[in-house]
N, C-alpha and C. Protein backbone atom coordinates (compact mmCIF):
# COMPACT_ATOMS: atom_id res chain seq x y z
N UNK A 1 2.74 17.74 -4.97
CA UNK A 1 3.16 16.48 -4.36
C UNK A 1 2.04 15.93 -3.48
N UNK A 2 2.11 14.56 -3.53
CA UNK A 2 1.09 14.11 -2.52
C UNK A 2 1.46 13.39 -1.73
N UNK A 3 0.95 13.21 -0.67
CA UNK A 3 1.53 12.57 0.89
C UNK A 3 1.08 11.48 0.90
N UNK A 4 2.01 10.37 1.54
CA UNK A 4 2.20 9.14 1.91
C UNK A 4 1.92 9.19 3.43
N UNK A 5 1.10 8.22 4.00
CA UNK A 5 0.73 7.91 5.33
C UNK A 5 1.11 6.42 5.65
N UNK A 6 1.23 5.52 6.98
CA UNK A 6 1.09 3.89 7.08
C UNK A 6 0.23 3.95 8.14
N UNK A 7 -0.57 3.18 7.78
CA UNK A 7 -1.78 2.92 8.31
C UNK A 7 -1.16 2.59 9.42
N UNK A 8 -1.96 3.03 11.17
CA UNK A 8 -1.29 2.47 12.36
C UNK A 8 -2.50 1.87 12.77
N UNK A 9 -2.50 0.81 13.61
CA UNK A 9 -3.64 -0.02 14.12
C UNK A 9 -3.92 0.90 15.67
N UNK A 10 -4.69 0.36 16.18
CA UNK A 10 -5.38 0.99 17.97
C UNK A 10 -3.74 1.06 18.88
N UNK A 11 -3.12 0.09 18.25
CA UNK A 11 -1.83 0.45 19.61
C UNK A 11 -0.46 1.36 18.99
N UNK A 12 -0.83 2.17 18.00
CA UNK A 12 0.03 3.26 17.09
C UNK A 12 1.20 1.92 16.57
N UNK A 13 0.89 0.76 16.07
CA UNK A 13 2.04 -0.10 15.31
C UNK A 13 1.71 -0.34 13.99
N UNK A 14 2.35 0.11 13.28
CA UNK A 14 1.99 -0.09 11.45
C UNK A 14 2.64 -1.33 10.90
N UNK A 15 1.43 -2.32 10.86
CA UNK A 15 2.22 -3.61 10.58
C UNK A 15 2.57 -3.46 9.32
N UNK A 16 2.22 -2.23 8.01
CA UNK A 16 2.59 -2.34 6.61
C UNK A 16 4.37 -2.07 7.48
N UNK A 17 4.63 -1.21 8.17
CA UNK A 17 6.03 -0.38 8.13
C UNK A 17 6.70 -1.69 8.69
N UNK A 18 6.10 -2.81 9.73
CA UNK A 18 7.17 -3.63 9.89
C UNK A 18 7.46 -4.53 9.16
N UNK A 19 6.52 -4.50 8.03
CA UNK A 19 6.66 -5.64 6.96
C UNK A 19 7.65 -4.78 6.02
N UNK A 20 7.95 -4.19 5.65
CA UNK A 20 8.84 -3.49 4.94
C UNK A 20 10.41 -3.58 5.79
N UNK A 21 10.43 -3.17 7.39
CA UNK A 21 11.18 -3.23 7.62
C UNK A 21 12.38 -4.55 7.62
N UNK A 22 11.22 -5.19 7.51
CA UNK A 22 11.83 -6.77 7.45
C UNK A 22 12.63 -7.11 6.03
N UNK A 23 12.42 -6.65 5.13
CA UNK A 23 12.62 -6.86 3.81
C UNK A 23 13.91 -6.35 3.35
N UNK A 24 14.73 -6.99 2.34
CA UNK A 24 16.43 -7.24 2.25
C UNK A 24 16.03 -5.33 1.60
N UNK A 25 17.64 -5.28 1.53
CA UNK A 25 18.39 -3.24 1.17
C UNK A 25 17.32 -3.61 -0.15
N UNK A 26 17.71 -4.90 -0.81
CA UNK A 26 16.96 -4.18 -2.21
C UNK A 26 15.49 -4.11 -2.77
N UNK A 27 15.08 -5.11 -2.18
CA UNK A 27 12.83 -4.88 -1.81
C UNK A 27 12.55 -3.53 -1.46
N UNK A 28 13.31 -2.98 0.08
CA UNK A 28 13.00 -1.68 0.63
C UNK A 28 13.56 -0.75 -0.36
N UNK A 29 14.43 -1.07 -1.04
CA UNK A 29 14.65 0.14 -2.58
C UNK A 29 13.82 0.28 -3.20
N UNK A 30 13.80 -1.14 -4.19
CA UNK A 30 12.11 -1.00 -4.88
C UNK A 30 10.47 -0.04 -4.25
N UNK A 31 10.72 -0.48 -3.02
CA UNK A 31 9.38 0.21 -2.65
C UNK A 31 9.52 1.40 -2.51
N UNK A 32 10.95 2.12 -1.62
CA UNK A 32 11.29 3.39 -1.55
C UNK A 32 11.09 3.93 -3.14
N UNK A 33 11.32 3.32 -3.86
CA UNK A 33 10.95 4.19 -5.60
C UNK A 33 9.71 4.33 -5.82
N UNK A 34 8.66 3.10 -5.40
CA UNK A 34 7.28 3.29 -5.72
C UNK A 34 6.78 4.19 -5.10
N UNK A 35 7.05 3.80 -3.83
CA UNK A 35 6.31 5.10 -2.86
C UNK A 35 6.57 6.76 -3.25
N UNK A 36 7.71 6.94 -4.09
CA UNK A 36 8.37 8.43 -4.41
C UNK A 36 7.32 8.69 -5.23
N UNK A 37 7.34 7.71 -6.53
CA UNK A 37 6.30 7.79 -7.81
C UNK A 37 5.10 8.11 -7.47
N UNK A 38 4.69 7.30 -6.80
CA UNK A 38 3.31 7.52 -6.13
C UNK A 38 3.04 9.03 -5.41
N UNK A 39 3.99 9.36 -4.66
CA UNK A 39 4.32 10.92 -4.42
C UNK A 39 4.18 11.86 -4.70
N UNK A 40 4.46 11.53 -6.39
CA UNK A 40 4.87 12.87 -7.47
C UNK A 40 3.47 12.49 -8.57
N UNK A 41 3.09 11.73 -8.64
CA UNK A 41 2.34 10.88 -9.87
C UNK A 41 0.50 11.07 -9.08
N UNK A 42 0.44 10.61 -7.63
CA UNK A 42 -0.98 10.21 -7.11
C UNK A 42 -1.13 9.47 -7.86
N UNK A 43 -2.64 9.77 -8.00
CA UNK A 43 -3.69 9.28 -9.27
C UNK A 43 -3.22 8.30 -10.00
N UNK A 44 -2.63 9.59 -10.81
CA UNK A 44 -2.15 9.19 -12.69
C UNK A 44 -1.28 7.71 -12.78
N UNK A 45 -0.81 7.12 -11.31
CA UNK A 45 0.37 6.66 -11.88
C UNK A 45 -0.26 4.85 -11.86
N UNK A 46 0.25 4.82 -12.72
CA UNK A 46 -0.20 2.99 -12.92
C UNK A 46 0.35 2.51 -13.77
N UNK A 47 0.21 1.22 -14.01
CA UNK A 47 0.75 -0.05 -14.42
C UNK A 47 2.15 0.22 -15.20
N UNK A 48 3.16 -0.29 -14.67
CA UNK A 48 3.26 -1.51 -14.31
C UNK A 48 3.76 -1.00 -12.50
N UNK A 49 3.94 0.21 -12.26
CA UNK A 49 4.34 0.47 -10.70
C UNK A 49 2.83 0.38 -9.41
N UNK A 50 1.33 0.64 -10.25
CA UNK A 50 0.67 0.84 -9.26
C UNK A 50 -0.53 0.14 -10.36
N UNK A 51 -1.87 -0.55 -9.48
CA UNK A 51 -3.04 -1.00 -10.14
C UNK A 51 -4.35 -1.23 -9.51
N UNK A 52 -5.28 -0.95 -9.68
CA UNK A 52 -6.63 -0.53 -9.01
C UNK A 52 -6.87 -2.46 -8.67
N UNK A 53 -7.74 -2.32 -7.95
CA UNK A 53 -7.91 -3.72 -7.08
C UNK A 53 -9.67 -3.81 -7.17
N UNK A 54 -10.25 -2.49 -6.40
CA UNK A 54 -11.64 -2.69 -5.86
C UNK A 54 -11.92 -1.72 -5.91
N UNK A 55 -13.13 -0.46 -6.01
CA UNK A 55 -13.59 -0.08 -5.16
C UNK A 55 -12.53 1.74 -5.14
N UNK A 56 -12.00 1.81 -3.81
CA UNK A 56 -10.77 2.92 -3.44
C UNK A 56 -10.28 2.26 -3.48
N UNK A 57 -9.27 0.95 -3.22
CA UNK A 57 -8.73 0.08 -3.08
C UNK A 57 -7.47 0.00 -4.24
N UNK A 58 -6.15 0.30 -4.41
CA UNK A 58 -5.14 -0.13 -5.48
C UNK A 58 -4.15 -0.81 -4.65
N UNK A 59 -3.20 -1.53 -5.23
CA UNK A 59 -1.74 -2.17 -5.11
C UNK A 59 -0.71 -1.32 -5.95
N UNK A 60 -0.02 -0.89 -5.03
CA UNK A 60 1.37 -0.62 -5.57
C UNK A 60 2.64 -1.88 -5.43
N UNK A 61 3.34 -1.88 -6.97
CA UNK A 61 3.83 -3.27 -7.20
C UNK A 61 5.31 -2.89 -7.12
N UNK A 62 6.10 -2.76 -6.31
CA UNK A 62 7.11 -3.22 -6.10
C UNK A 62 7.88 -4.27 -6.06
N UNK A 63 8.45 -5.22 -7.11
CA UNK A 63 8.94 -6.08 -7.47
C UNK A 63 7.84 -7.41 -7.50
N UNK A 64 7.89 -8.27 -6.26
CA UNK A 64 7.48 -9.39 -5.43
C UNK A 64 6.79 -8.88 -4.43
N UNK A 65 6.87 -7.68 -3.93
CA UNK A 65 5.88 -7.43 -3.14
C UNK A 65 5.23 -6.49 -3.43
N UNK A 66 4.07 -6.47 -2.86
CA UNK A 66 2.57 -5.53 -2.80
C UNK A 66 2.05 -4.72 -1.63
N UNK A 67 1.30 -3.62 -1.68
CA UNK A 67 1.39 -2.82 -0.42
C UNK A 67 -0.14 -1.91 -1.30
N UNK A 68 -0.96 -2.49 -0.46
CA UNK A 68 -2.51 -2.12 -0.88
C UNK A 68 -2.71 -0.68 -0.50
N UNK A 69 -3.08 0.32 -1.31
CA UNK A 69 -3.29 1.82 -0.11
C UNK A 69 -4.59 2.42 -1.08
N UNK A 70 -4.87 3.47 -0.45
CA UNK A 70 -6.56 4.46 -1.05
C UNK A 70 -6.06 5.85 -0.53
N UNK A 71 -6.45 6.50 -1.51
CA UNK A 71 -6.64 8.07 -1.43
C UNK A 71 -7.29 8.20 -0.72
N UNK A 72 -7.02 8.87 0.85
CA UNK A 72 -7.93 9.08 2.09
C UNK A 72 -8.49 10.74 2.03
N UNK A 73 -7.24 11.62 2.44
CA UNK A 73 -8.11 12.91 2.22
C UNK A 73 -6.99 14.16 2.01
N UNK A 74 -7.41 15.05 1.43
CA UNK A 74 -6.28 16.19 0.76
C UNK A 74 -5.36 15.63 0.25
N UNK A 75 -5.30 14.86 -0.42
CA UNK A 75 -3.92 14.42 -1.11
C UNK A 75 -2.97 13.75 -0.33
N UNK A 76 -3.81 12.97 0.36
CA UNK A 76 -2.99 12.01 1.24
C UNK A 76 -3.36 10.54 1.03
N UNK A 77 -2.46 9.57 0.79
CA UNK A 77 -2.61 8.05 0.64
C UNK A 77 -2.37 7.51 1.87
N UNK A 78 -2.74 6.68 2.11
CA UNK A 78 -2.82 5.80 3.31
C UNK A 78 -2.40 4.11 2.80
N UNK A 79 -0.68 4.02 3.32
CA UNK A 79 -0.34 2.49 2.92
C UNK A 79 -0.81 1.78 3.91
N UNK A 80 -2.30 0.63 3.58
CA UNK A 80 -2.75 -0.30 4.44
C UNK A 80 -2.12 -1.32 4.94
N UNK A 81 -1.31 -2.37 4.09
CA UNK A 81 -1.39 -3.91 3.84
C UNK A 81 0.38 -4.15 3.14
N UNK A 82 0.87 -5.09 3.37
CA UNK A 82 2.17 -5.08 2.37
C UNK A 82 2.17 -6.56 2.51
N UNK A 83 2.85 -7.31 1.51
CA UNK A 83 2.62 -8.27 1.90
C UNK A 83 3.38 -9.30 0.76
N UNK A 84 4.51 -10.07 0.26
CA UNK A 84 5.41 -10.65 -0.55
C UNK A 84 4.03 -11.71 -1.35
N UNK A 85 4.23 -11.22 -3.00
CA UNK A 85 3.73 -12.34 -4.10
C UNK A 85 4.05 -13.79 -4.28
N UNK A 86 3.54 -14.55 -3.89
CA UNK A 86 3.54 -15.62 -4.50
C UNK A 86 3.19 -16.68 -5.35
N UNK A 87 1.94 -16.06 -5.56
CA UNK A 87 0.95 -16.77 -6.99
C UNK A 87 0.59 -15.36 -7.91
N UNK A 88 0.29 -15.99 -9.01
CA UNK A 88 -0.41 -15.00 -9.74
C UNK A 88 -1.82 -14.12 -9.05
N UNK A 89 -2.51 -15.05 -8.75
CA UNK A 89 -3.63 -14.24 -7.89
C UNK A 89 -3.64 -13.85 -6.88
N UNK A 90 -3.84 -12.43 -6.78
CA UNK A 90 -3.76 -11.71 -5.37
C UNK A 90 -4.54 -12.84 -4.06
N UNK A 91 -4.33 -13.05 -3.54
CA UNK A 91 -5.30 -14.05 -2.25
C UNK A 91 -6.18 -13.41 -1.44
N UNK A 92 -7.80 -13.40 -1.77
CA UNK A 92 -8.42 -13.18 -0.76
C UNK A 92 -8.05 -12.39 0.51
N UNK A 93 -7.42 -13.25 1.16
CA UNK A 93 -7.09 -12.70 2.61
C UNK A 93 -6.47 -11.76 2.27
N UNK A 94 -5.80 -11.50 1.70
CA UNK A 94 -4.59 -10.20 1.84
C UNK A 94 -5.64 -8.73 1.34
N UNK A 95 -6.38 -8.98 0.30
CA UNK A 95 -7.21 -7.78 -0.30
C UNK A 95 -8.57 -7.60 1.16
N UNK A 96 -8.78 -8.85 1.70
CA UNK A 96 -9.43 -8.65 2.97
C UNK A 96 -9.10 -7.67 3.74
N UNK A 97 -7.68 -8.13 4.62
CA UNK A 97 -7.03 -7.48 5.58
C UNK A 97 -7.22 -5.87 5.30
N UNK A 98 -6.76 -5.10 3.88
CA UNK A 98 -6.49 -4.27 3.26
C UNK A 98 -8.02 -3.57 3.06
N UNK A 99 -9.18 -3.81 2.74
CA UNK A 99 -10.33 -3.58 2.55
C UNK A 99 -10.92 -3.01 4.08
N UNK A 100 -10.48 -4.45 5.41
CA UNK A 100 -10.85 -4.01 6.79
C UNK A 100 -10.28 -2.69 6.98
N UNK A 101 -8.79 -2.69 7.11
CA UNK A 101 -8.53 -1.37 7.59
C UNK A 101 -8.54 -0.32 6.62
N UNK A 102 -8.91 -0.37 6.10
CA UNK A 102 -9.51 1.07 4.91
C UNK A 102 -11.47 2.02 5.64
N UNK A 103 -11.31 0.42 5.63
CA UNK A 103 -12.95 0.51 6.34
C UNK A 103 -12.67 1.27 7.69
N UNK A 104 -12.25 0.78 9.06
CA UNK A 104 -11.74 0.84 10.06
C UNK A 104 -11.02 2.63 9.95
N UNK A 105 -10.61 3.21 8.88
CA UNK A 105 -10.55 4.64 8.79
C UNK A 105 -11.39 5.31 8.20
N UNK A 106 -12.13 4.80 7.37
CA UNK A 106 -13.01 5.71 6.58
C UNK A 106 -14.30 6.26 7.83
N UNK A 107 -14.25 4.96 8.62
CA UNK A 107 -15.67 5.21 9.73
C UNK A 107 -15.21 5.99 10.81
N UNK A 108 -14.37 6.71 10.66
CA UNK A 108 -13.75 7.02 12.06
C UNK A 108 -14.35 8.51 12.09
C-alpha cells in the first residue's frame, strides 16, 4: 500500500483538504475512491482515474474535479492542488499553483 499525504502550507492549513471539504457527499465520494485507488495502485494507476501532467507532476480525476499530487518519498504521495473543471484545458494557474508547492517541498 502506498500513503497519501495533503500538502500543508507554513501555517499547517491544507488548502487541497479545504477544498475538498467544501465539496457536496458525492464529489468527496468520488475522490474518497480515487484517493483509495491511488493507495492500492501508486504508480500503475491511470487513465481514466489518474494522468501525468509534467515532469513528477500527475492529476487525479475525480469526476469534475482535479487534485494535482507527485510521488515524494517511500511510497508516499503528496496531494498538492484540488481544484473543480471547467474547460477542457487544464489552466495554467492551477498546474502553476501545483508545480510551486511541489517545488516548495522538494527544496526543503
Amino acid at each position: 500500500m502506498w500513503q497519501i499525504v495533503f500538502y500543508e502550507d507554513h501555517r499547517s492549513k491544507s488548502p487541497v483538504l479545504e477544498f475538498i471539504n467544501k465539496l457536496s457527499a458525492k464529489d468527496r465520494a468520488k475522490i474518497s475512491n480515487d484517493l483509495r485507488l491511488l493507495e492500492e495502485f501508486g504508480p500503475n494507476l491511470g487513465i481514466p482515474h489518474a494522468r501525468h501532467i509534467e515532469g513528477k507532476l500527475w492529476e487525479l480525476r475525480p469526476g469534475d474535479n482535479r487534485l494535482f499530487y507527485f510521488l515524494y518519498l517511500d511510497g508516499k504521495f503528496v496531494i498538492l492542488h484540488g481544484f473543480r473543471k471547467q474547460t477542457m484545458k487544464t489552466p495554467k494557474k492551477e498546474i502553476a499553483t501545483a508545480l510551486r508547492r511541489m517545488n516548495e517541498l522538494l527544496e526543503k
